[in-house]
N, C-alpha and C. Protein backbone atom coordinates (compact mmCIF):
# COMPACT_ATOMS: atom_id res chain seq x y z
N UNK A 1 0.84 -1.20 0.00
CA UNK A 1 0.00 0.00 0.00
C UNK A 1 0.88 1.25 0.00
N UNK A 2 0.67 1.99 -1.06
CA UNK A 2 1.18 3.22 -1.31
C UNK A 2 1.21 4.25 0.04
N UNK A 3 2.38 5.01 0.62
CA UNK A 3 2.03 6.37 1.28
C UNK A 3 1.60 7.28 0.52
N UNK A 4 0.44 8.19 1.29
CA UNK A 4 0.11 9.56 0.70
C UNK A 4 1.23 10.46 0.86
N UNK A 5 1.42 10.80 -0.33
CA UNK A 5 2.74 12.02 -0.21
C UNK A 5 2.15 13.10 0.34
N UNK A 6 3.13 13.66 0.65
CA UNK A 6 3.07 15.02 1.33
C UNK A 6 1.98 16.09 0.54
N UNK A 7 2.15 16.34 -0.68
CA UNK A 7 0.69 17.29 -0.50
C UNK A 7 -0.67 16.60 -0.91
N UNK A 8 -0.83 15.16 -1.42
CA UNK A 8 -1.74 14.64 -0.56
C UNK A 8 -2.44 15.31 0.86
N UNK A 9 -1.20 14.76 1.98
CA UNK A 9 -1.80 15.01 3.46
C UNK A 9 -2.16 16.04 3.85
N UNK A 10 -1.42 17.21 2.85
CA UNK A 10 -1.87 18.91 3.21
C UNK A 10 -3.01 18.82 2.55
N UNK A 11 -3.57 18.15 1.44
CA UNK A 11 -4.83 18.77 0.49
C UNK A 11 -5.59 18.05 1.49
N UNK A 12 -5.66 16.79 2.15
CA UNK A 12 -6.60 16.27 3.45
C UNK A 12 -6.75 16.98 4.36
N UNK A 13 -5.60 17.93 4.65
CA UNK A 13 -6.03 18.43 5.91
C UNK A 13 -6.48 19.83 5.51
N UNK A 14 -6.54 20.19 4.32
CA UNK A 14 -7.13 21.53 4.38
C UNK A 14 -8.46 21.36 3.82
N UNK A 15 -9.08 20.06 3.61
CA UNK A 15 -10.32 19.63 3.40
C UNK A 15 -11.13 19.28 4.93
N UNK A 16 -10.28 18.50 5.47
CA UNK A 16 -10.84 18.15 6.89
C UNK A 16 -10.85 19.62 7.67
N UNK A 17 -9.67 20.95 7.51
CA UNK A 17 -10.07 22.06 7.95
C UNK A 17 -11.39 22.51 7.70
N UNK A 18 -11.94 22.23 6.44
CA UNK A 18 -12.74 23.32 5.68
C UNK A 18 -14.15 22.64 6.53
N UNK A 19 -14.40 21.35 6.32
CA UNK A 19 -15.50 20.29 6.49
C UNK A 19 -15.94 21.12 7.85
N UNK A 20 -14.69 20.52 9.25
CA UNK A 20 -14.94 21.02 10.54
C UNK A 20 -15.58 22.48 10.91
N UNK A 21 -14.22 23.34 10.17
CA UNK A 21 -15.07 25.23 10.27
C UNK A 21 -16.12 25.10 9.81
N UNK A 22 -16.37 24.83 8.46
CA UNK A 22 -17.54 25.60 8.09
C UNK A 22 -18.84 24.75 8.44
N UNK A 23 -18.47 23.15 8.48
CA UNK A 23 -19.93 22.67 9.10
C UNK A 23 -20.25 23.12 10.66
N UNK A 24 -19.33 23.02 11.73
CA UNK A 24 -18.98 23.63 12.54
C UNK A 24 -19.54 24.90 12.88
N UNK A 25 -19.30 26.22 12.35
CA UNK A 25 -20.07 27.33 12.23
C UNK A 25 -21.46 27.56 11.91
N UNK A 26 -21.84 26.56 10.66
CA UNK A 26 -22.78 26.49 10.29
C UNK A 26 -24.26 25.99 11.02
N UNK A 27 -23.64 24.87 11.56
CA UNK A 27 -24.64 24.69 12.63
C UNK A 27 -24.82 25.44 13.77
N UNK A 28 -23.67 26.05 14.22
CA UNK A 28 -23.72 26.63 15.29
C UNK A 28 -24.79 28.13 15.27
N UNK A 29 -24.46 28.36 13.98
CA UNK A 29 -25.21 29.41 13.38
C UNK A 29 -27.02 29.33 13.41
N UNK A 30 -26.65 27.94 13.26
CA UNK A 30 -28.66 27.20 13.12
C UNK A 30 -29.43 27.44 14.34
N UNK A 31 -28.70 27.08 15.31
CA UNK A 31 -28.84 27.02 16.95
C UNK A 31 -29.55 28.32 17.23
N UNK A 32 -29.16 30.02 16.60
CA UNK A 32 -29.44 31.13 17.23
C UNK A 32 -30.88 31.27 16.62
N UNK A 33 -31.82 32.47 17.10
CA UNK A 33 -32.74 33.10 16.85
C UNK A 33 -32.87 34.31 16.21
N UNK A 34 -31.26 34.80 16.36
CA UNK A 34 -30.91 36.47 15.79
C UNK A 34 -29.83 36.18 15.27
N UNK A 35 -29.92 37.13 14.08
CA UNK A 35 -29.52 37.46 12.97
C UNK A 35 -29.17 38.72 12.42
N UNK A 36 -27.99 39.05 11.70
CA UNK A 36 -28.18 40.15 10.54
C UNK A 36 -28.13 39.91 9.08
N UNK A 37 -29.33 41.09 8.75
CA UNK A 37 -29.66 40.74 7.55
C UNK A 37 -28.88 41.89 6.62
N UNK A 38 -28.21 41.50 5.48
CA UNK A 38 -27.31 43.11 5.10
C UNK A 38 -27.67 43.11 3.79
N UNK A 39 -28.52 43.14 3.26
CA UNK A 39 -29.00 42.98 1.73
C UNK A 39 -28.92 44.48 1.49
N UNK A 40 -28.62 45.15 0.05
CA UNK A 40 -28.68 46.55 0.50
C UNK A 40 -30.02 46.79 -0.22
N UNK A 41 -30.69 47.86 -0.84
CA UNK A 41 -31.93 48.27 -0.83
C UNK A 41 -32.61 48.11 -2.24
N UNK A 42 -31.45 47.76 -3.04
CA UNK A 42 -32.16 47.17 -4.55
C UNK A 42 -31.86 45.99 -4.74
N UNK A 43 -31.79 45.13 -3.60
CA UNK A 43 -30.83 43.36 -4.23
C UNK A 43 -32.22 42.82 -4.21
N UNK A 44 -33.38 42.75 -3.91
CA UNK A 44 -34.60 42.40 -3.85
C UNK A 44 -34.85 42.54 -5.20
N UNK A 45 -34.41 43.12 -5.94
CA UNK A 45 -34.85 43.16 -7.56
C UNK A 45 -33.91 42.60 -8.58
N UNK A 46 -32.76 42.08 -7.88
CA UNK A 46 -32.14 41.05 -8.71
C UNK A 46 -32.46 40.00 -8.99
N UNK A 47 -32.83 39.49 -9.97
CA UNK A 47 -33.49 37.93 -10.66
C UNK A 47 -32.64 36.40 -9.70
N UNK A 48 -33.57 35.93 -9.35
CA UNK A 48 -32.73 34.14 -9.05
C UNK A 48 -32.78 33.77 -10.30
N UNK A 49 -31.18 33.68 -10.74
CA UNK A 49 -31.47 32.92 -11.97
C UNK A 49 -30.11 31.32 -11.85
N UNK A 50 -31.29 30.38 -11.77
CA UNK A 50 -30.61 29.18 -11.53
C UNK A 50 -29.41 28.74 -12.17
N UNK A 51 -29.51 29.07 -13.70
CA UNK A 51 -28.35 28.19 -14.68
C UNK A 51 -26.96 28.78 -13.77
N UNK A 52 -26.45 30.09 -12.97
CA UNK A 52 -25.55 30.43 -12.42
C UNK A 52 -24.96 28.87 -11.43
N UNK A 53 -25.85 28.02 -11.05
CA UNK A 53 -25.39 27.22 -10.56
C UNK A 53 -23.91 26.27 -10.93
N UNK A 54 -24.03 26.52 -11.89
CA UNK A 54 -22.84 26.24 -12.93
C UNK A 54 -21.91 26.54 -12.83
N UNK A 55 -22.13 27.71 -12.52
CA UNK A 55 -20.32 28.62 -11.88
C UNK A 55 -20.63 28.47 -11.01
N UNK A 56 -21.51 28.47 -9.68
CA UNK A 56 -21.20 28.00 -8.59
C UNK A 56 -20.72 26.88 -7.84
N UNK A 57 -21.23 25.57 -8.45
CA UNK A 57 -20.40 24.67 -8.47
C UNK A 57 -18.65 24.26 -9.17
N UNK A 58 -18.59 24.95 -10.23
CA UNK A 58 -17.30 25.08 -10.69
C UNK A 58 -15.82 25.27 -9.60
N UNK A 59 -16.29 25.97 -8.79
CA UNK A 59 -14.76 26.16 -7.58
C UNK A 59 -14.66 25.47 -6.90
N UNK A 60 -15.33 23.75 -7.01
CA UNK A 60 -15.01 22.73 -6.28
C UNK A 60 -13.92 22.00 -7.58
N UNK A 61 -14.27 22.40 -8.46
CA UNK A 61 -13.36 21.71 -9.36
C UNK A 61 -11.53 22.69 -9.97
N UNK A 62 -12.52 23.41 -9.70
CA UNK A 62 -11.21 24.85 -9.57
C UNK A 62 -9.88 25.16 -8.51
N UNK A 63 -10.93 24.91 -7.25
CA UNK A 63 -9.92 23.84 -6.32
C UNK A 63 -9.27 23.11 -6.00
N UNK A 64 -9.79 21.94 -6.78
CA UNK A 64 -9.15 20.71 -6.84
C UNK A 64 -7.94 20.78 -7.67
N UNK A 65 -8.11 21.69 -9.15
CA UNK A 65 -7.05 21.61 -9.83
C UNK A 65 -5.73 22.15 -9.33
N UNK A 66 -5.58 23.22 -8.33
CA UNK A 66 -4.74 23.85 -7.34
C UNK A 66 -3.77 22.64 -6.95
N UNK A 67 -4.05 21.77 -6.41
CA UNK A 67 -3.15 20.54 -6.24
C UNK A 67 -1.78 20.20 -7.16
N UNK A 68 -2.43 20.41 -8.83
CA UNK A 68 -1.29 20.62 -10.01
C UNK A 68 -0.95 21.23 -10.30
N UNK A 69 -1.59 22.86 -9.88
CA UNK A 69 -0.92 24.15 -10.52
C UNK A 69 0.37 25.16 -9.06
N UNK A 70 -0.18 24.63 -8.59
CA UNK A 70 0.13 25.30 -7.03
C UNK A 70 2.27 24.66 -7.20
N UNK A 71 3.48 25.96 -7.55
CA UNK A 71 4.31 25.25 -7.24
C UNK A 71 4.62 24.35 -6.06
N UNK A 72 5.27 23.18 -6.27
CA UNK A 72 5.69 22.58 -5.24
C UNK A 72 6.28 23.23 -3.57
N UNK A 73 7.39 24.30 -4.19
CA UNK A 73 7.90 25.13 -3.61
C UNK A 73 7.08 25.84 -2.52
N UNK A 74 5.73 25.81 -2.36
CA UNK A 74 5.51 26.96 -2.08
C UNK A 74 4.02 26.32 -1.67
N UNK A 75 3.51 25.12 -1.96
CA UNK A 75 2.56 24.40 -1.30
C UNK A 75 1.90 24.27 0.17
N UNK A 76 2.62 23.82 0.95
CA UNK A 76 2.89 23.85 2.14
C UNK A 76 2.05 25.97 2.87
N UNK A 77 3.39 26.28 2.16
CA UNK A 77 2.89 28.38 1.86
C UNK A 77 1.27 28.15 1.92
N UNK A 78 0.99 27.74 0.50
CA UNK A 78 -0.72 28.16 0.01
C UNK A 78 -1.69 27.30 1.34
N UNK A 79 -1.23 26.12 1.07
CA UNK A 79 -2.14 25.11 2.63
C UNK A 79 -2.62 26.34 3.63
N UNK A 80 -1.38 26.77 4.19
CA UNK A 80 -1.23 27.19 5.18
C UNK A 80 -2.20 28.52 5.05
N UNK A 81 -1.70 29.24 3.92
CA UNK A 81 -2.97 30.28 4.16
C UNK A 81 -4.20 29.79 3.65
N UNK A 82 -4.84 28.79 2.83
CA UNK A 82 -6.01 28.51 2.70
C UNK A 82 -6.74 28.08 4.20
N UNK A 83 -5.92 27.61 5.09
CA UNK A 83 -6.26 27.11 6.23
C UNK A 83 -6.64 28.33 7.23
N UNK A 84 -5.76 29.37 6.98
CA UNK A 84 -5.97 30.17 7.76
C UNK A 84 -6.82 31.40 7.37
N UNK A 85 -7.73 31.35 5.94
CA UNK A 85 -8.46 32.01 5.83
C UNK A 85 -9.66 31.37 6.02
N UNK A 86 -9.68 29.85 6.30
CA UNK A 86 -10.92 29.45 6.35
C UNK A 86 -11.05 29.61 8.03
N UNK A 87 -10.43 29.38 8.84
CA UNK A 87 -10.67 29.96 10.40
C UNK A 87 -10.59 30.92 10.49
N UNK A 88 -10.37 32.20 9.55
CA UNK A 88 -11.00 33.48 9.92
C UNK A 88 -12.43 33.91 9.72
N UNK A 89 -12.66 33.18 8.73
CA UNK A 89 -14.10 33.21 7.88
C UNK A 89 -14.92 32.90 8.74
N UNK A 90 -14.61 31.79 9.73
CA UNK A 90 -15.56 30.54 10.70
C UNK A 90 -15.59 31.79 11.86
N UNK A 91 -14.71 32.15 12.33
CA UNK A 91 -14.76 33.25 14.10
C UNK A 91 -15.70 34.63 13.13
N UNK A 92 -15.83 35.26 11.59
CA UNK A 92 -16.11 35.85 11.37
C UNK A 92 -18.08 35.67 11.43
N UNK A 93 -18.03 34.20 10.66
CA UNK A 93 -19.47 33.67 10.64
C UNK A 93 -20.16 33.37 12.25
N UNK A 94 -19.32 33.38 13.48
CA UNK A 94 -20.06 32.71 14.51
C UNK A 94 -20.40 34.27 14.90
N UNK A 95 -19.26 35.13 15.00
CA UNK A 95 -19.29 36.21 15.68
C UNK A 95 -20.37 37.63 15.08
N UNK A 96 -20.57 37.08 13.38
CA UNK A 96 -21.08 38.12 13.06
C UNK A 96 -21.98 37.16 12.04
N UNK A 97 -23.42 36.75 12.86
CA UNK A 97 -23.76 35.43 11.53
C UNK A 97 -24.96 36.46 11.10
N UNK A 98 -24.61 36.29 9.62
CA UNK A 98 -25.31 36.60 9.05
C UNK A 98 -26.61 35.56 8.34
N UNK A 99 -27.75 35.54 7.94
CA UNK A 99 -28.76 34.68 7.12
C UNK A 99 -29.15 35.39 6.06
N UNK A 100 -29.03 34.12 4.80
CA UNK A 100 -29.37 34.75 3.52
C UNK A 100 -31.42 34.18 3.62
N UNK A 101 -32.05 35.40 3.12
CA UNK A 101 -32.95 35.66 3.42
C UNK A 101 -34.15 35.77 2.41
N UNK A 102 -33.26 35.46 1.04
CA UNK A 102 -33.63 35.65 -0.11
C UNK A 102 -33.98 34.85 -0.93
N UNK A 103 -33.77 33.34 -0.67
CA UNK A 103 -33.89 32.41 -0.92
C UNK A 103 -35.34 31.92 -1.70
N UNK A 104 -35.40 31.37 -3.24
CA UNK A 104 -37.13 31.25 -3.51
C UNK A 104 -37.47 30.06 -2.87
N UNK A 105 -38.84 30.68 -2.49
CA UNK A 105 -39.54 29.55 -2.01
C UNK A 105 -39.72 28.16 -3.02
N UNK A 106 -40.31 28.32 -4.36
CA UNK A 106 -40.68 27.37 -5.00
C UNK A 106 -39.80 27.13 -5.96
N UNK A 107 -39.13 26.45 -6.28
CA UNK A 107 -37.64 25.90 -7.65
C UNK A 107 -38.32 25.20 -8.46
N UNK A 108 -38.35 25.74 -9.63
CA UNK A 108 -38.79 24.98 -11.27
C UNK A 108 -38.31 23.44 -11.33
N UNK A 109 -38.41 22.51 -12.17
CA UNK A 109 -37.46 21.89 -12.96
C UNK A 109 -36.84 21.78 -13.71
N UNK A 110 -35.63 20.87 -13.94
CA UNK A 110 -34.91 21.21 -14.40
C UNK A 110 -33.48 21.00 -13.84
N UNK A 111 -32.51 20.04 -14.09
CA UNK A 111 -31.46 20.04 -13.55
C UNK A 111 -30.55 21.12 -13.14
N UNK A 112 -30.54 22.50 -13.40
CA UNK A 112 -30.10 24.02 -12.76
C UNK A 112 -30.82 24.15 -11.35
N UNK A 113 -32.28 23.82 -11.72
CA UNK A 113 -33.29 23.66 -10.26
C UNK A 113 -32.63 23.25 -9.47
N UNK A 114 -32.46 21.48 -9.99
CA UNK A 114 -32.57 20.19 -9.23
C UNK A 114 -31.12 20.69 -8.04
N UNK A 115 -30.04 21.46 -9.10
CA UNK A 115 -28.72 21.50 -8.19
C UNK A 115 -28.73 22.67 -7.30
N UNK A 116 -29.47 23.58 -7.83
CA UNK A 116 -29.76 24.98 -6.69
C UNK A 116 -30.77 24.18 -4.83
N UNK A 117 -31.47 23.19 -5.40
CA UNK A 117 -32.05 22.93 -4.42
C UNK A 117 -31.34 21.91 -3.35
N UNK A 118 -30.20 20.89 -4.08
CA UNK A 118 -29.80 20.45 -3.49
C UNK A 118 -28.36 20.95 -2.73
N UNK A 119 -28.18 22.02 -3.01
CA UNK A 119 -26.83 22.93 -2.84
C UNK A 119 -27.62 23.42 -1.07
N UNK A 120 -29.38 23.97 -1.55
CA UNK A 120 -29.71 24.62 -0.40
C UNK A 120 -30.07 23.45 0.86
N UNK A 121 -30.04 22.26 0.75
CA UNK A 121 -30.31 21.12 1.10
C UNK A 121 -29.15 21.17 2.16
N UNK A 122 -28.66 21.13 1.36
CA UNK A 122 -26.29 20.60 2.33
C UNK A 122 -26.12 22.01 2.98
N UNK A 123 -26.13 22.88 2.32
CA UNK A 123 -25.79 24.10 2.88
C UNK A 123 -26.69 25.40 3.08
N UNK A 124 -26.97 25.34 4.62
CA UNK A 124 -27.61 26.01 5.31
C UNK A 124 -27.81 27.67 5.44
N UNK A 125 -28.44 28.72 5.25
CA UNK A 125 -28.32 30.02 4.52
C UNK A 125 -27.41 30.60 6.07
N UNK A 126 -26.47 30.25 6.92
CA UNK A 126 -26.25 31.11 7.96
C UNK A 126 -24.85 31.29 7.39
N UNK A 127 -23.97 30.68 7.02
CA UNK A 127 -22.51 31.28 6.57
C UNK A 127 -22.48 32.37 5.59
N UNK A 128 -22.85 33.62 5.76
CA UNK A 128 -23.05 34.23 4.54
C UNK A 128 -21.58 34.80 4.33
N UNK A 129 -21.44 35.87 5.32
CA UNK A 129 -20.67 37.58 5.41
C UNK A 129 -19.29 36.47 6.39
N UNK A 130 -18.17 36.58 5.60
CA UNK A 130 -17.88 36.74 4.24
C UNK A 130 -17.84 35.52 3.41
N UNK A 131 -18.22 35.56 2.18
CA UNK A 131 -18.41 34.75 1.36
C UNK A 131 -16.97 33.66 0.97
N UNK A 132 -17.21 32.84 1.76
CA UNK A 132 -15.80 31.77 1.40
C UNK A 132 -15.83 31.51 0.54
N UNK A 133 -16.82 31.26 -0.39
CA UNK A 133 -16.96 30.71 -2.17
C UNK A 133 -16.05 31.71 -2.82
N UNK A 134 -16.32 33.21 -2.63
CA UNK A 134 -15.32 34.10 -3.39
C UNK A 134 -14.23 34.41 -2.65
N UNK A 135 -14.23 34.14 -1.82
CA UNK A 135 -12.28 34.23 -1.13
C UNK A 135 -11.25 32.57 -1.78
N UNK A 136 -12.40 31.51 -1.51
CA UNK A 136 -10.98 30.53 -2.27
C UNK A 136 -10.38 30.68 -3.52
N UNK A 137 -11.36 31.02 -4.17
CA UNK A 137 -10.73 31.46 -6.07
C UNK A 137 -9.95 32.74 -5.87
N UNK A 138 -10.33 33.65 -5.36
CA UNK A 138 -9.05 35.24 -5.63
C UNK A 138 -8.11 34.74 -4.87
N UNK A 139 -7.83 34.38 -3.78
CA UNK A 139 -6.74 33.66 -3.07
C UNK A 139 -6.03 32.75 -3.84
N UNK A 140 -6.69 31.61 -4.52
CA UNK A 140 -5.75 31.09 -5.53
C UNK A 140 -5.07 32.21 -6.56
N UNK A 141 -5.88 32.69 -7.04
CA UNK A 141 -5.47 33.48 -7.98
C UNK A 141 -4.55 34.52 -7.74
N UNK A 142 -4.70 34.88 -6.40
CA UNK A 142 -3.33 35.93 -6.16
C UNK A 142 -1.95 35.17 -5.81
N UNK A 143 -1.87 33.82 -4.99
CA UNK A 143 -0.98 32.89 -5.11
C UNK A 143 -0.61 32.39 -6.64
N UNK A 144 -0.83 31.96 -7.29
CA UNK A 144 -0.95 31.54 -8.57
C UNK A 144 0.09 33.40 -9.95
N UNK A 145 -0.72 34.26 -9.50
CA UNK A 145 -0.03 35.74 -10.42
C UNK A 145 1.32 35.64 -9.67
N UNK A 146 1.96 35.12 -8.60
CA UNK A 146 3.75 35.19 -7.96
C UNK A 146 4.33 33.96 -8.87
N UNK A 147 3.57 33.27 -9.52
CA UNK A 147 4.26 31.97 -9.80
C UNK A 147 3.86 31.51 -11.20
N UNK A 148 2.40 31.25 -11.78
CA UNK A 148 2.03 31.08 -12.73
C UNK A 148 0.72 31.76 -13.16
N UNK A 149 1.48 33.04 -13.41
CA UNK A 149 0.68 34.67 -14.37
C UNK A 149 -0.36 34.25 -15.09
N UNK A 150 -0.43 33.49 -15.88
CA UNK A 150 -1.94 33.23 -16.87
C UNK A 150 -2.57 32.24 -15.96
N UNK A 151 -2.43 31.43 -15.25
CA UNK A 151 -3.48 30.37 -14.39
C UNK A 151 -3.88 32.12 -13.25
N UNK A 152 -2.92 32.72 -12.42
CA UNK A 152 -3.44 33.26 -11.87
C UNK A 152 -4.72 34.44 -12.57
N UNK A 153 -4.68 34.67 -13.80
CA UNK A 153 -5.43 35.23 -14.47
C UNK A 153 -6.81 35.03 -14.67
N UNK A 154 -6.60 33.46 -14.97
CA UNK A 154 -7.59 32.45 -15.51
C UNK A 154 -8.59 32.73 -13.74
N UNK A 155 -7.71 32.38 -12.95
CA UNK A 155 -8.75 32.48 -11.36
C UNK A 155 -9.29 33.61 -11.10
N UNK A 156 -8.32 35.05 -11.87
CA UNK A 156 -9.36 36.33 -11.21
C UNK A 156 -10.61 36.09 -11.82
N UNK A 157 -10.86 35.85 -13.50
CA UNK A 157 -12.14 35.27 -14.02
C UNK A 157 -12.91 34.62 -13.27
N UNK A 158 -12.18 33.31 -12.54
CA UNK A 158 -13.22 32.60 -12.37
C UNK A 158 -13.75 33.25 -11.19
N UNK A 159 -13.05 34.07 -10.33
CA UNK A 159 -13.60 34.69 -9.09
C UNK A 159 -14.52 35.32 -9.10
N UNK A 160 -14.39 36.60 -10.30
CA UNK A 160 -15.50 37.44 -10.67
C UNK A 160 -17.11 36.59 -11.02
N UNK A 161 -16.70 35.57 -12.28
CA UNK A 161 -17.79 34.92 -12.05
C UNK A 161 -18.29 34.15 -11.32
N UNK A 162 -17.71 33.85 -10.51
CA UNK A 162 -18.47 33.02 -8.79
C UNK A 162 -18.62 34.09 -8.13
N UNK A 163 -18.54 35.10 -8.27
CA UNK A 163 -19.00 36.94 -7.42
C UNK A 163 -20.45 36.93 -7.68
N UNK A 164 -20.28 36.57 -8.87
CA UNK A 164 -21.99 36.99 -9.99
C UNK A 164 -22.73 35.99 -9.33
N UNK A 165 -21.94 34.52 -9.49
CA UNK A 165 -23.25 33.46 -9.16
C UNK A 165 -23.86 33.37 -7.82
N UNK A 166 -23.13 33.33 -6.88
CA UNK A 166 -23.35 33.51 -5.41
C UNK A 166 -24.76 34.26 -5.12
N UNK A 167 -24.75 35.68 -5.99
CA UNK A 167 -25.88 36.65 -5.84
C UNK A 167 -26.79 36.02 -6.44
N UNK A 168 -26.85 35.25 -7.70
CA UNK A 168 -27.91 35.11 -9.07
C UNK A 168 -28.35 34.06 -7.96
N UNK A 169 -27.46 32.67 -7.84
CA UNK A 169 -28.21 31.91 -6.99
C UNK A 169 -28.81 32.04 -5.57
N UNK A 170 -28.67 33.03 -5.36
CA UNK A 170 -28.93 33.55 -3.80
C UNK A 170 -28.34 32.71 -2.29
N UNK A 171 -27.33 32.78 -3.06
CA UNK A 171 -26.33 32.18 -1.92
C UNK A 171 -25.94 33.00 -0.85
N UNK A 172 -25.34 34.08 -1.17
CA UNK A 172 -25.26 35.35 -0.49
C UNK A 172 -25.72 36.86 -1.28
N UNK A 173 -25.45 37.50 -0.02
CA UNK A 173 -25.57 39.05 -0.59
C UNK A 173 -24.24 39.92 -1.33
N UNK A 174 -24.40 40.88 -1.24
CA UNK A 174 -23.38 41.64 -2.47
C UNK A 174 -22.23 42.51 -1.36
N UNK A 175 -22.85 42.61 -0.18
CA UNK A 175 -21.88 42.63 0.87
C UNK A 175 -21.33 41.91 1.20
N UNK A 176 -21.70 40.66 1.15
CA UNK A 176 -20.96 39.31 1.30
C UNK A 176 -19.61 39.20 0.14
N UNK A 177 -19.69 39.51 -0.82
CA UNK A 177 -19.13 39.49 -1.98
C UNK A 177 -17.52 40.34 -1.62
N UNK A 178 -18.00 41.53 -1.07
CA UNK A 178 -17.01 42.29 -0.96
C UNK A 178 -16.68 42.17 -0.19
N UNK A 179 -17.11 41.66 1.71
CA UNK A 179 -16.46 41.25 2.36
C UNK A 179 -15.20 40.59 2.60
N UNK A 180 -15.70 39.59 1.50
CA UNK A 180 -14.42 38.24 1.06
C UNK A 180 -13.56 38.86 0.74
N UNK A 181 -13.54 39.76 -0.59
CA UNK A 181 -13.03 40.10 -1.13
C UNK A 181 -11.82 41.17 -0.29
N UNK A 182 -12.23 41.73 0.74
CA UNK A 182 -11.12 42.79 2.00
C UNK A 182 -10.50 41.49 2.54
N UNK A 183 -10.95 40.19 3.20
CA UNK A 183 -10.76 39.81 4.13
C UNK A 183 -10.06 38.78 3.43
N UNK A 184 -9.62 38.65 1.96
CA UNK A 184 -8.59 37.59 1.13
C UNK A 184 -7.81 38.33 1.42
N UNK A 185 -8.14 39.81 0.52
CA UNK A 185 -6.29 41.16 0.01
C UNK A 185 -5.56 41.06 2.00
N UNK A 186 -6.66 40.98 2.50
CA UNK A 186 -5.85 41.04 3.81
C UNK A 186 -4.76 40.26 4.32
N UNK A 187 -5.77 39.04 4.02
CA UNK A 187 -4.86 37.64 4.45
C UNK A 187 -3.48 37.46 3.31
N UNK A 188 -3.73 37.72 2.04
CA UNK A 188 -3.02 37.77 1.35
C UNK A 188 -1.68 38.65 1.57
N UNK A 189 -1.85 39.99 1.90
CA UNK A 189 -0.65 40.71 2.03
C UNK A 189 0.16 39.48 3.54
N UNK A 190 -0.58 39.61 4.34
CA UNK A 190 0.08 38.60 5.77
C UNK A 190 0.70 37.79 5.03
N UNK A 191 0.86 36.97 3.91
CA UNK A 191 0.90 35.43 3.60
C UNK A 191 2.16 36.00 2.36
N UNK A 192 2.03 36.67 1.68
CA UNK A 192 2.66 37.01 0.52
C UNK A 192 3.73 36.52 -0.05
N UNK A 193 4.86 37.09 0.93
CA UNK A 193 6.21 37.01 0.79
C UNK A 193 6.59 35.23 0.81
N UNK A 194 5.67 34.64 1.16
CA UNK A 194 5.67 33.19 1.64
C UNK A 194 5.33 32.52 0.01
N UNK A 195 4.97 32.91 -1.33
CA UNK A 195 4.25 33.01 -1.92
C UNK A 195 5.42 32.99 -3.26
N UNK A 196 6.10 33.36 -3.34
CA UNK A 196 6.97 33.58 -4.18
C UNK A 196 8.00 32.41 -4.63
N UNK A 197 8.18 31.89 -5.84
CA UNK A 197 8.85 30.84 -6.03
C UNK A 197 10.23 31.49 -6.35
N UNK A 198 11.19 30.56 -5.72
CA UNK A 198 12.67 31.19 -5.94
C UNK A 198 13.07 30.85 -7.16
């Protein structure tokens, strides 16, 4: 029987990180009675439009590819801050839980449906603010522009469009969006210099 190499055991443990925080938070989140709601005053007139599900599911696979693009050098580096933006996200979600509120009641058919409903099934509307869906892709992607410039490129894309889907599918709000988005550049400058292939 084969050993798991080394970033194997880091990509396990920054999966078993992610599983623990965010199911972790999430429930904990279920438990309360109060809430903030931060929708701002025209997101009520933005369309649910399901086919976005598509890019929303996409950054599980976008993720995964990180394993082959991520230098060797510098692996261990990225783990480490993916790990440590997902326990900021979790003290951010217990301490400041937000509920997405927007959610349609009734889902068409249609396999776009079928996956919006089962997305809301697994995952519970209390992790909103900040949006971990759009912090793992710009985080790759700013790791990725120190080392490999067109993949890191390829991720600001995909970030922007998992920005869009999050809202279309009503995953989160548009404060949520930008939240992530302070609370990556943040973690990112901390992590940076760590980041750089020699």
């Amino acid at each position: 029987m084969k050993m798991l190499r080394p970033k194997g055991v880091l990509s396990l443990l920054m999966l078993a990180c992610f599983l623990g925080c965010y199911l972790g938070s999430n429930y904990i989140n279920s438990l309360r009675g109060v809430y903030f709601e931060i929708s701002l005053p025209f997101e009520k007139e933005i369309p649910f439009v399901p086919g976005f599900i598509f890019a929303y599911i996409f950054l599980y696979f976008a993720i995964g590819a990180l394993y082959f693009l991520i230098d060797d050098a510098i692996f261990v580096s990225a783990i480490s801050g993916f790990i440590f933006l997902t326990l900021v996200h979790s003290v951010i979600f217990v301490l400041f839980p937000v509920k997405m509120l927007m959610r349609p009641d009734n889902l068409g058919s249609g396999v776009s449906n079928w996956l919006v409903r089962l997305c809301y099934l697994v995952d519970k509307p209390y992790n909103c603010f900040p949006s971990l869906h759009v912090s793992y892709p710009l985080f790759a992607a700013l790791i990725l522009l120190s080392s490999r410039r067109t993949f890191g490129y390829i991720y600001l894309v995909v970030s922007i469009v998992i920005g869009i889907s999050v809202v279309l599918v009503k995953q989160h709000y548009i404060l949520d969006v930008f939240g992530s988005i302070l609370v990556t550049l943040a973690i990112w400058l901390a992590f940076r210099k760590k980041f750089r292939v020699a």
